[in-house]
PDB file of N, CA and C in Angstrom:
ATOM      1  N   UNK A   1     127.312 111.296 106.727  1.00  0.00           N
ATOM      2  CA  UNK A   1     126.917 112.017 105.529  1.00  0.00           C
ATOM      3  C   UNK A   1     125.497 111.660 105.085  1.00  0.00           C
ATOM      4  N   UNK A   2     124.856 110.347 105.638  1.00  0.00           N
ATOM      5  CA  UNK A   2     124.012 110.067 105.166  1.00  0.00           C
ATOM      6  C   UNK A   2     122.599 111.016 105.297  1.00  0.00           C
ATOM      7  N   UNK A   3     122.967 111.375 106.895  1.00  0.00           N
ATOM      8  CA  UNK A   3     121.875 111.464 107.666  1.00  0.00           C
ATOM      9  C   UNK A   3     121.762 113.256 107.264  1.00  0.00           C
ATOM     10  N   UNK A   4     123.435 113.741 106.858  1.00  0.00           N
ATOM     11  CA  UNK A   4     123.337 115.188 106.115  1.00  0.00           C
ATOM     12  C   UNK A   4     121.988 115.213 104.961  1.00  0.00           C
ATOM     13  N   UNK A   5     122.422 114.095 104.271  1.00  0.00           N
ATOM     14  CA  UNK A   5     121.903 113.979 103.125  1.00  0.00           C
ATOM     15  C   UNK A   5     120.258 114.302 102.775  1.00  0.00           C
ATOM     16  N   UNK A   6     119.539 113.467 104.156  1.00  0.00           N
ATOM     17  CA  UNK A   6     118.511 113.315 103.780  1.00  0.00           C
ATOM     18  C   UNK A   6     117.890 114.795 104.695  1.00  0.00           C
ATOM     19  N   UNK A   7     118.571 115.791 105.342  1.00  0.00           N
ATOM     20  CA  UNK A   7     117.992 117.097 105.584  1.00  0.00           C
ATOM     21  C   UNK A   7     118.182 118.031 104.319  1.00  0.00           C
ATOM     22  N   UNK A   8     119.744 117.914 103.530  1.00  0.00           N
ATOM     23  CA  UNK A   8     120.043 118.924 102.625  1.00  0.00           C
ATOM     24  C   UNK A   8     119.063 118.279 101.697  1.00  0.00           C
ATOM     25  N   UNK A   9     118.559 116.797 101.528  1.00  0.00           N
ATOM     26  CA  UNK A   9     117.144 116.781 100.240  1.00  0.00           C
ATOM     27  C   UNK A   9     115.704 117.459 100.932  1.00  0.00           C
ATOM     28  N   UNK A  10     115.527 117.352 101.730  1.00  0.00           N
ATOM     29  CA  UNK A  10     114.370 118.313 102.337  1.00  0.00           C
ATOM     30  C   UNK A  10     114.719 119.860 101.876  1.00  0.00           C
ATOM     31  N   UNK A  11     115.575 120.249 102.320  1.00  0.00           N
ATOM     32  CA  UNK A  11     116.150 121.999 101.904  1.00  0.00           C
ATOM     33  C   UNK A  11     116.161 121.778 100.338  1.00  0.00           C
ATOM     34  N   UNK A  12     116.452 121.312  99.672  1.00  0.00           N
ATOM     35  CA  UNK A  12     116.510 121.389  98.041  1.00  0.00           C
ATOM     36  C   UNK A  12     114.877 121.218  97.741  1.00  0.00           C
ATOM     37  N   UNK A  13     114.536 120.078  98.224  1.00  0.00           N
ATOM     38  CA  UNK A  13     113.034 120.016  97.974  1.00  0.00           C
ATOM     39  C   UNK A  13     112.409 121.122  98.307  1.00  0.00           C
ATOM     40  N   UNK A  14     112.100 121.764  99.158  1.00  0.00           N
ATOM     41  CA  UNK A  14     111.734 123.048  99.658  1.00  0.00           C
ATOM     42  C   UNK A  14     111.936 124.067  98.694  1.00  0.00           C
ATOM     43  N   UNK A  15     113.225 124.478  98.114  1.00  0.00           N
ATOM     44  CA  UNK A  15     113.213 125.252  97.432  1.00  0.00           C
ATOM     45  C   UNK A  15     114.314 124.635  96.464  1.00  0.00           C
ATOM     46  N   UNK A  16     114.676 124.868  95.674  1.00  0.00           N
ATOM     47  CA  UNK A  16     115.742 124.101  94.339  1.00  0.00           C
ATOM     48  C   UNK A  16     116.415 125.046  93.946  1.00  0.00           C
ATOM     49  N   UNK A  17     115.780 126.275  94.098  1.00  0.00           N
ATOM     50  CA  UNK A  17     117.376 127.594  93.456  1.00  0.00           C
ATOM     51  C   UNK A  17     118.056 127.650  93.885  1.00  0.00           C
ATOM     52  N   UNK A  18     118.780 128.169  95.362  1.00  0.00           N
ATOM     53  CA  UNK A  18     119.833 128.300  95.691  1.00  0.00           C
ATOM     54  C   UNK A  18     120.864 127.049  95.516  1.00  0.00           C
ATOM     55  N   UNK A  19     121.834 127.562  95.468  1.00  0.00           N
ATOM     56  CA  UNK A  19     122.938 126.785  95.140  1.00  0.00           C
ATOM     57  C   UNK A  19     123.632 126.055  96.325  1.00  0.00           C
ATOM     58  N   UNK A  20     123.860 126.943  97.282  1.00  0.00           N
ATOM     59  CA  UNK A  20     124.775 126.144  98.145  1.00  0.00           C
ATOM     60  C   UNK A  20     123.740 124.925  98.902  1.00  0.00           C
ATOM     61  N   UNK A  21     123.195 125.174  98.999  1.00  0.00           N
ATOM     62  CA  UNK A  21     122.268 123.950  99.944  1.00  0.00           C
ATOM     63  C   UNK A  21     122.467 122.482  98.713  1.00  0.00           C
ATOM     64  N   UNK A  22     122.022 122.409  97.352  1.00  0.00           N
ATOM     65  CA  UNK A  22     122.511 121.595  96.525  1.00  0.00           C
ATOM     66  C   UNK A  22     123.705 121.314  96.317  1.00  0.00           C
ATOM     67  N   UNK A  23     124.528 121.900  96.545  1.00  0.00           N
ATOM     68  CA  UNK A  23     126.136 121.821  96.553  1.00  0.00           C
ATOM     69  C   UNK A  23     126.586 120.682  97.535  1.00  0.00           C
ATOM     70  N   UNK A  24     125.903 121.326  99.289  1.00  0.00           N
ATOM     71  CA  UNK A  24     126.101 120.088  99.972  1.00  0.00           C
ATOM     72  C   UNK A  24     125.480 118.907 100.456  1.00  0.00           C
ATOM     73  N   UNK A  25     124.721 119.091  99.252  1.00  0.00           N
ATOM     74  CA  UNK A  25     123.549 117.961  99.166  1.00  0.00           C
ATOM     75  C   UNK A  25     124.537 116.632  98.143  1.00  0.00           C
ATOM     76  N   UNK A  26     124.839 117.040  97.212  1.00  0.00           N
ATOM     77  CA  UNK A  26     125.514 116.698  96.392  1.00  0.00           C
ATOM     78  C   UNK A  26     127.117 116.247  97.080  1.00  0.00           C
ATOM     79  N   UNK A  27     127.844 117.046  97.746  1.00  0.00           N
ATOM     80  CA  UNK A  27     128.712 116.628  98.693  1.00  0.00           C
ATOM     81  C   UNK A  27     128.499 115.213  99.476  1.00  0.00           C
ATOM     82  N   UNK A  28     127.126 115.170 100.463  1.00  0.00           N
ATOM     83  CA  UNK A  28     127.153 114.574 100.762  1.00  0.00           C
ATOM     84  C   UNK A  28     126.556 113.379 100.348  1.00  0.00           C
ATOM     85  N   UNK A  29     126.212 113.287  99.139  1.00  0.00           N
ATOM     86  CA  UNK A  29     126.162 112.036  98.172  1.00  0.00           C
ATOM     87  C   UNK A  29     127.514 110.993  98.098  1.00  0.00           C
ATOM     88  N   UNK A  30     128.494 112.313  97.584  1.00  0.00           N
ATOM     89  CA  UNK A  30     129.692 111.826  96.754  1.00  0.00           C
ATOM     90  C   UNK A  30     130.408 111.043  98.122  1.00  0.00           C
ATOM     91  N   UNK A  31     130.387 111.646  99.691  1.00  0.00           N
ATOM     92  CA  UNK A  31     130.865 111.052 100.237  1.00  0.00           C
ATOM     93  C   UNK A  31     130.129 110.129 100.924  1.00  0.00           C
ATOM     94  N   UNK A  32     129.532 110.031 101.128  1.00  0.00           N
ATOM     95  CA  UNK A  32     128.688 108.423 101.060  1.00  0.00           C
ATOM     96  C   UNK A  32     128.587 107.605  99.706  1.00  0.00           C
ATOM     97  N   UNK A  33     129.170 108.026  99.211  1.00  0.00           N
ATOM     98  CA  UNK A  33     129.158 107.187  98.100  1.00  0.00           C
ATOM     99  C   UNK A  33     128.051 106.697  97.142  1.00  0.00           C
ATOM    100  N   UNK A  34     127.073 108.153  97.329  1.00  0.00           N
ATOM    101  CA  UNK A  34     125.969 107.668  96.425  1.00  0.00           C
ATOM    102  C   UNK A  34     125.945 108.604  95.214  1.00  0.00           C
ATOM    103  N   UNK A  35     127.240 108.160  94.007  1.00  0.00           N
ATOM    104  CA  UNK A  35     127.383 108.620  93.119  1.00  0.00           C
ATOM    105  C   UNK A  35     126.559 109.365  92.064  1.00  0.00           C
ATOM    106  N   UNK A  36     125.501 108.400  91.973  1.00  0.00           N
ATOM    107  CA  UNK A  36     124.721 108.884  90.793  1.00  0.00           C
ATOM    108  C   UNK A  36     123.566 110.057  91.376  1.00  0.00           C
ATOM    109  N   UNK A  37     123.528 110.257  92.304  1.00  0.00           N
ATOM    110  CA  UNK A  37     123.039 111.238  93.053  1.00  0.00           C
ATOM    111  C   UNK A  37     123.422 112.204  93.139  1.00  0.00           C
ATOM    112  N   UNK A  38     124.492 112.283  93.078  1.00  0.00           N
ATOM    113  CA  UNK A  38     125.899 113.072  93.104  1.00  0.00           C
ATOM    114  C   UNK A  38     125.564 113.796  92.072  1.00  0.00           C
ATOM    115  N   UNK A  39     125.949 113.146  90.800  1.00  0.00           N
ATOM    116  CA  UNK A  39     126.178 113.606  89.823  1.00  0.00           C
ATOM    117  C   UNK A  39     124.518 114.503  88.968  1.00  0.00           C
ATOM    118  N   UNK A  40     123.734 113.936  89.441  1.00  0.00           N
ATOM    119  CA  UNK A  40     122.021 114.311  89.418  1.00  0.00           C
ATOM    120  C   UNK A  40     122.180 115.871  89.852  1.00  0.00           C
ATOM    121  N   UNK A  41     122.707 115.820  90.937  1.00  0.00           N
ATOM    122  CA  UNK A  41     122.726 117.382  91.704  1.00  0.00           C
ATOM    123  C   UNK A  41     123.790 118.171  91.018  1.00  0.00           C
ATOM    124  N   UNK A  42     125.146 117.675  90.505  1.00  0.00           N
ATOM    125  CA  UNK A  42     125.823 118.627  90.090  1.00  0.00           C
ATOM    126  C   UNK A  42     125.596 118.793  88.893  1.00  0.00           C
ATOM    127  N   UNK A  43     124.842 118.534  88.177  1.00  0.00           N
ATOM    128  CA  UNK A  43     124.063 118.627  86.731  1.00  0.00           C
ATOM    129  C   UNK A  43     123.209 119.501  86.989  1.00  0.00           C
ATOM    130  N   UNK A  44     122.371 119.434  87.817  1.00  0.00           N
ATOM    131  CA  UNK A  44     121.566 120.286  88.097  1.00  0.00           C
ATOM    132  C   UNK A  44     121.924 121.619  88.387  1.00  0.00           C
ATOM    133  N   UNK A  45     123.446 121.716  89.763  1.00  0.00           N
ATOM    134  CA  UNK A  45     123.770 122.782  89.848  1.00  0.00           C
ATOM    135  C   UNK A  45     124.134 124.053  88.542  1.00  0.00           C
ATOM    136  N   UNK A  46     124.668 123.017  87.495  1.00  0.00           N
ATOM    137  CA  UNK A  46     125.173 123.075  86.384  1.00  0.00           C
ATOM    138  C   UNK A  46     124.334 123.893  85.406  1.00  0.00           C
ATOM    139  N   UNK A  47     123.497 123.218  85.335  1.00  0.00           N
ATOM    140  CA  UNK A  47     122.539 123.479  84.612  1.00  0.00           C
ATOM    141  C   UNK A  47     122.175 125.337  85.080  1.00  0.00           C
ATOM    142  N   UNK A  48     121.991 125.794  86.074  1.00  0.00           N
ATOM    143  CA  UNK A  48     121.884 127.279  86.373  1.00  0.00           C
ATOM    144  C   UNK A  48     123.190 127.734  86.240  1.00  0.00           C
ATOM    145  N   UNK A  49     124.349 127.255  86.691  1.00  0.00           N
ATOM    146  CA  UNK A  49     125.459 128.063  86.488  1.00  0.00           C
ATOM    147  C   UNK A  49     126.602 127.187  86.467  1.00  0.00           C
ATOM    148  N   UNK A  50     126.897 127.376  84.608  1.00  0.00           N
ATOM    149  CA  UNK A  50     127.787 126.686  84.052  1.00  0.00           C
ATOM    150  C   UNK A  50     129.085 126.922  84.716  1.00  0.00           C
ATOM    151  N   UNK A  51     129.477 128.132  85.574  1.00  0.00           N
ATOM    152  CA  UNK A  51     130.612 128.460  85.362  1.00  0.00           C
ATOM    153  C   UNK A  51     131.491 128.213  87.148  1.00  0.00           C
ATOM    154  N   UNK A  52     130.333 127.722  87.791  1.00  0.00           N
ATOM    155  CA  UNK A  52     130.261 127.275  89.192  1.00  0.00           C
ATOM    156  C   UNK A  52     131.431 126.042  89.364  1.00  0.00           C
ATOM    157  N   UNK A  53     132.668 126.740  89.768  1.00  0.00           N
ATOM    158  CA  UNK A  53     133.884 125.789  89.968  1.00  0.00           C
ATOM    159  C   UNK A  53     133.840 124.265  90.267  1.00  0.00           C
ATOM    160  N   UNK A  54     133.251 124.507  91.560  1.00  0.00           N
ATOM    161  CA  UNK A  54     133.568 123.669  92.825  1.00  0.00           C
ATOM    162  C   UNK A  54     132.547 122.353  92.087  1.00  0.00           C
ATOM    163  N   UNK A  55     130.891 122.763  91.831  1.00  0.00           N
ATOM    164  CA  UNK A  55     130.214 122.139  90.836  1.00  0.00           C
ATOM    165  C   UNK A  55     131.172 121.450  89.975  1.00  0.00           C
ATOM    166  N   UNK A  56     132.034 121.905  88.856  1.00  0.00           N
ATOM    167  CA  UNK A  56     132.459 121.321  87.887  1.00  0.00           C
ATOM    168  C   UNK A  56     133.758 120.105  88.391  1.00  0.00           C
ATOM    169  N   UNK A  57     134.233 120.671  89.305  1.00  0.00           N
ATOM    170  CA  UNK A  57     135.539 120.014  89.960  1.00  0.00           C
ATOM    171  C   UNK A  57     134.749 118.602  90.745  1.00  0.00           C
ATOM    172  N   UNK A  58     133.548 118.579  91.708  1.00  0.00           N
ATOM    173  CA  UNK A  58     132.703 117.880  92.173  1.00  0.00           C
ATOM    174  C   UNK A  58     132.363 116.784  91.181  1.00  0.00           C
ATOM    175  N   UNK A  59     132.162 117.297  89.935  1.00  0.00           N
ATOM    176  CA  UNK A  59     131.276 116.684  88.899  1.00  0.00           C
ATOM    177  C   UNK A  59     132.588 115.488  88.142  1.00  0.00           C
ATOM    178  N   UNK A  60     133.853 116.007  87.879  1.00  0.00           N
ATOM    179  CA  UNK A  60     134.719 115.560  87.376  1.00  0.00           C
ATOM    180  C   UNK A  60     135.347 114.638  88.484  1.00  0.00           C
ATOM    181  N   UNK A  61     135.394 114.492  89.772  1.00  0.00           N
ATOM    182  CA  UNK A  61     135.241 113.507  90.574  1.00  0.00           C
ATOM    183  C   UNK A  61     134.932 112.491  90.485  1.00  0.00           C
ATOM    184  N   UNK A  62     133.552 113.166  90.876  1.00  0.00           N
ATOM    185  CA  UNK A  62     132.125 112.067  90.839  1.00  0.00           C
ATOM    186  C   UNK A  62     132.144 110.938  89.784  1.00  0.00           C
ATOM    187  N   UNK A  63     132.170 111.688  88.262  1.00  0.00           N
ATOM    188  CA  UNK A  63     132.532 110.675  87.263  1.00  0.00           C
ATOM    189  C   UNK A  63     133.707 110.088  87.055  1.00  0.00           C
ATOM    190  N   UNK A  64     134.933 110.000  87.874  1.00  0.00           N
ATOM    191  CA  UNK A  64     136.109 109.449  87.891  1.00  0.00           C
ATOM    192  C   UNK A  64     135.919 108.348  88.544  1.00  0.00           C
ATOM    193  N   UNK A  65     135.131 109.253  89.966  1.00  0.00           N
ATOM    194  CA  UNK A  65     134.690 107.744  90.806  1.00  0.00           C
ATOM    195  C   UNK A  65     133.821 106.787  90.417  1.00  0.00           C
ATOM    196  N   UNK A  66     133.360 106.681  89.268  1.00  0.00           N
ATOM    197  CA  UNK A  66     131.801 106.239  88.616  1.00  0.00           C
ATOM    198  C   UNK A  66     133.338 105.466  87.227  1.00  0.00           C
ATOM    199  N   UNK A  67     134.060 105.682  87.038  1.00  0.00           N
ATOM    200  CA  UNK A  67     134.677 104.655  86.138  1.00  0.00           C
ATOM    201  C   UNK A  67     134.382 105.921  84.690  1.00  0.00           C
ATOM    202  N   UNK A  68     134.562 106.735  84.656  1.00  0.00           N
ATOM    203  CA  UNK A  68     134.348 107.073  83.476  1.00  0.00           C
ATOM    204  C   UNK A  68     135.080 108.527  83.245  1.00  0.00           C
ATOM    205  N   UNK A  69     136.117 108.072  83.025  1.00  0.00           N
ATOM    206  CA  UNK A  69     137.522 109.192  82.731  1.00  0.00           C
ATOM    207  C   UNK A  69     137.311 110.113  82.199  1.00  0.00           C
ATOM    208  N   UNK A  70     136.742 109.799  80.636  1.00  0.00           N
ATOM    209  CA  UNK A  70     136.531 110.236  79.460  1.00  0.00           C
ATOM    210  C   UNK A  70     135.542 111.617  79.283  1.00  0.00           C
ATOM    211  N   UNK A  71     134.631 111.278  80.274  1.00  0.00           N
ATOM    212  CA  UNK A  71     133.485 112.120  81.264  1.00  0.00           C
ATOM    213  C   UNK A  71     133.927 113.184  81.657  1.00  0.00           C
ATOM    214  N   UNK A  72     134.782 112.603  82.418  1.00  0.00           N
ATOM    215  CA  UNK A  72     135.066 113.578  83.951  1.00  0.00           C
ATOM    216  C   UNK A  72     136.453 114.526  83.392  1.00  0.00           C
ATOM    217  N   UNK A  73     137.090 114.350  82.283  1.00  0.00           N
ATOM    218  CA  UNK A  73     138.723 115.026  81.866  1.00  0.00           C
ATOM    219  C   UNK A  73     137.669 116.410  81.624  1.00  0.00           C
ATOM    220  N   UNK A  74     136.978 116.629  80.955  1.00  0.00           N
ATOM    221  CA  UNK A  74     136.585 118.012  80.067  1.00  0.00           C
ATOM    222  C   UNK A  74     136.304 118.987  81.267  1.00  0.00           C
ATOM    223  N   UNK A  75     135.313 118.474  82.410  1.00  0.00           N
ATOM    224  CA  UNK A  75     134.803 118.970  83.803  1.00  0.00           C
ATOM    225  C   UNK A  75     135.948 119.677  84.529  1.00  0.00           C
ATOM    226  N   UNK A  76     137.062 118.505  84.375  1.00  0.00           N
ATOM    227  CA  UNK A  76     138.564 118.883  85.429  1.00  0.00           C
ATOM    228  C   UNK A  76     139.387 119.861  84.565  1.00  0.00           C
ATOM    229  N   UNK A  77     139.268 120.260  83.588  1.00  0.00           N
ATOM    230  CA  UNK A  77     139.846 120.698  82.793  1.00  0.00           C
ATOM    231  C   UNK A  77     139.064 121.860  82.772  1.00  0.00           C
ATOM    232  N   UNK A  78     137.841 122.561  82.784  1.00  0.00           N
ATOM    233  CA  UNK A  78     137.207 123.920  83.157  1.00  0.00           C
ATOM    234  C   UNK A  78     137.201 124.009  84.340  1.00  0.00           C
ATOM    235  N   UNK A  79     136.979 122.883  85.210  1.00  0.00           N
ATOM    236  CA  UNK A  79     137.136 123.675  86.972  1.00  0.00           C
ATOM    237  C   UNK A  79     138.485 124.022  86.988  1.00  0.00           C
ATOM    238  N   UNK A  80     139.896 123.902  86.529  1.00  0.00           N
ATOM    239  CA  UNK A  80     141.052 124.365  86.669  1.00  0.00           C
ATOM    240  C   UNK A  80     141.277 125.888  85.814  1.00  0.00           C
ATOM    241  N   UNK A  81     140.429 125.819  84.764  1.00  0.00           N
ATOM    242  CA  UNK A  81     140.597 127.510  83.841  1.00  0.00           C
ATOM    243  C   UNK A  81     140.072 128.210  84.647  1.00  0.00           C
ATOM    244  N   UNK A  82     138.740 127.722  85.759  1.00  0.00           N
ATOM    245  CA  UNK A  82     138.229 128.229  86.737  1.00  0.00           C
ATOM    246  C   UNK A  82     138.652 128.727  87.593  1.00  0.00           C
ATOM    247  N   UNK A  83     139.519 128.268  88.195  1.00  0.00           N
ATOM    248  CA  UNK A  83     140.557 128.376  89.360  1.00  0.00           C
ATOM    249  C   UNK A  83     140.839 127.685  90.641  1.00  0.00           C
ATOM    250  N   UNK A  84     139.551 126.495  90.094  1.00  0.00           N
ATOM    251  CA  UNK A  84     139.566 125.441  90.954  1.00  0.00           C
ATOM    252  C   UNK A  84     140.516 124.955  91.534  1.00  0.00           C
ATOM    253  N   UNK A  85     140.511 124.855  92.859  1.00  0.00           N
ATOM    254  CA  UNK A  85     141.790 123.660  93.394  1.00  0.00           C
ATOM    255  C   UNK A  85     141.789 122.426  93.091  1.00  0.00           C
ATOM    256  N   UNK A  86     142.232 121.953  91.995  1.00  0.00           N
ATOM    257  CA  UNK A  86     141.869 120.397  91.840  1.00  0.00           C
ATOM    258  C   UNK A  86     142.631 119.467  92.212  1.00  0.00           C
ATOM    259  N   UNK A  87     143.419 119.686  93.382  1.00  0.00           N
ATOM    260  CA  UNK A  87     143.935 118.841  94.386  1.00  0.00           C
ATOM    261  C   UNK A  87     142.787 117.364  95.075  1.00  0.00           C
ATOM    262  N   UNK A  88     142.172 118.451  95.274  1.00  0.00           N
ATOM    263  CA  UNK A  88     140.970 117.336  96.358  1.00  0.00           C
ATOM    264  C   UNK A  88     139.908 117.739  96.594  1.00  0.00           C
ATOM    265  N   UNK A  89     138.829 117.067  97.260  1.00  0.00           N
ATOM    266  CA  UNK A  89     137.834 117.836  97.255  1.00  0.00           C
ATOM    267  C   UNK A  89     137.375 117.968  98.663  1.00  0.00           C
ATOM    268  N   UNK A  90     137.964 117.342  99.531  1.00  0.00           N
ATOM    269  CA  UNK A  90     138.032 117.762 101.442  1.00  0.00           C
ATOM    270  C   UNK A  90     136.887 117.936 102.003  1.00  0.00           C
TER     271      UNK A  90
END
């Protein structure tokens, strides 16, 4: 994931609008375990489109995995009105 990581930050750097390239930029943060990175990108994703599931479900993760419940309940709780699968994030 690491080595994902540091091409999908070249593609974001390059350009920053599109979404999916930040999505698995941000993916492959969370699974390498570089949380706060993580959460940098899905803020960001956020930030253009509040209503972006997988973003919010990602985000409510991320801050679960980061120790901070309290954070992450409101996130898991719109990615599911969403229609999020909030089983897992695979």
């Amino acid at each position: 994931f690491t080595a994902a990581a540091r091409i999908l930050r070249g593609l974001v750097d390059a350009d920053p609008r599109p979404v999916a390239p930040r999505l698995l930029l941000a993916r492959a943060y969370y699974h390498s375990a570089q949380l706060r990175r993580a959460e940098a990108e899905l803020r960001a994703v956020l930030e253009h489109d509040p209503v972006e599931e997988y973003a919010r479900l990602m985000l409510g993760r991320t801050l679960e995995r980061q120790g901070r419940p309290a954070e992450a309940a409101p996130h898991l709780r719109i990615a599911a009105a969403l229609g999020a699968d909030t089983g897992g994030l695979g």
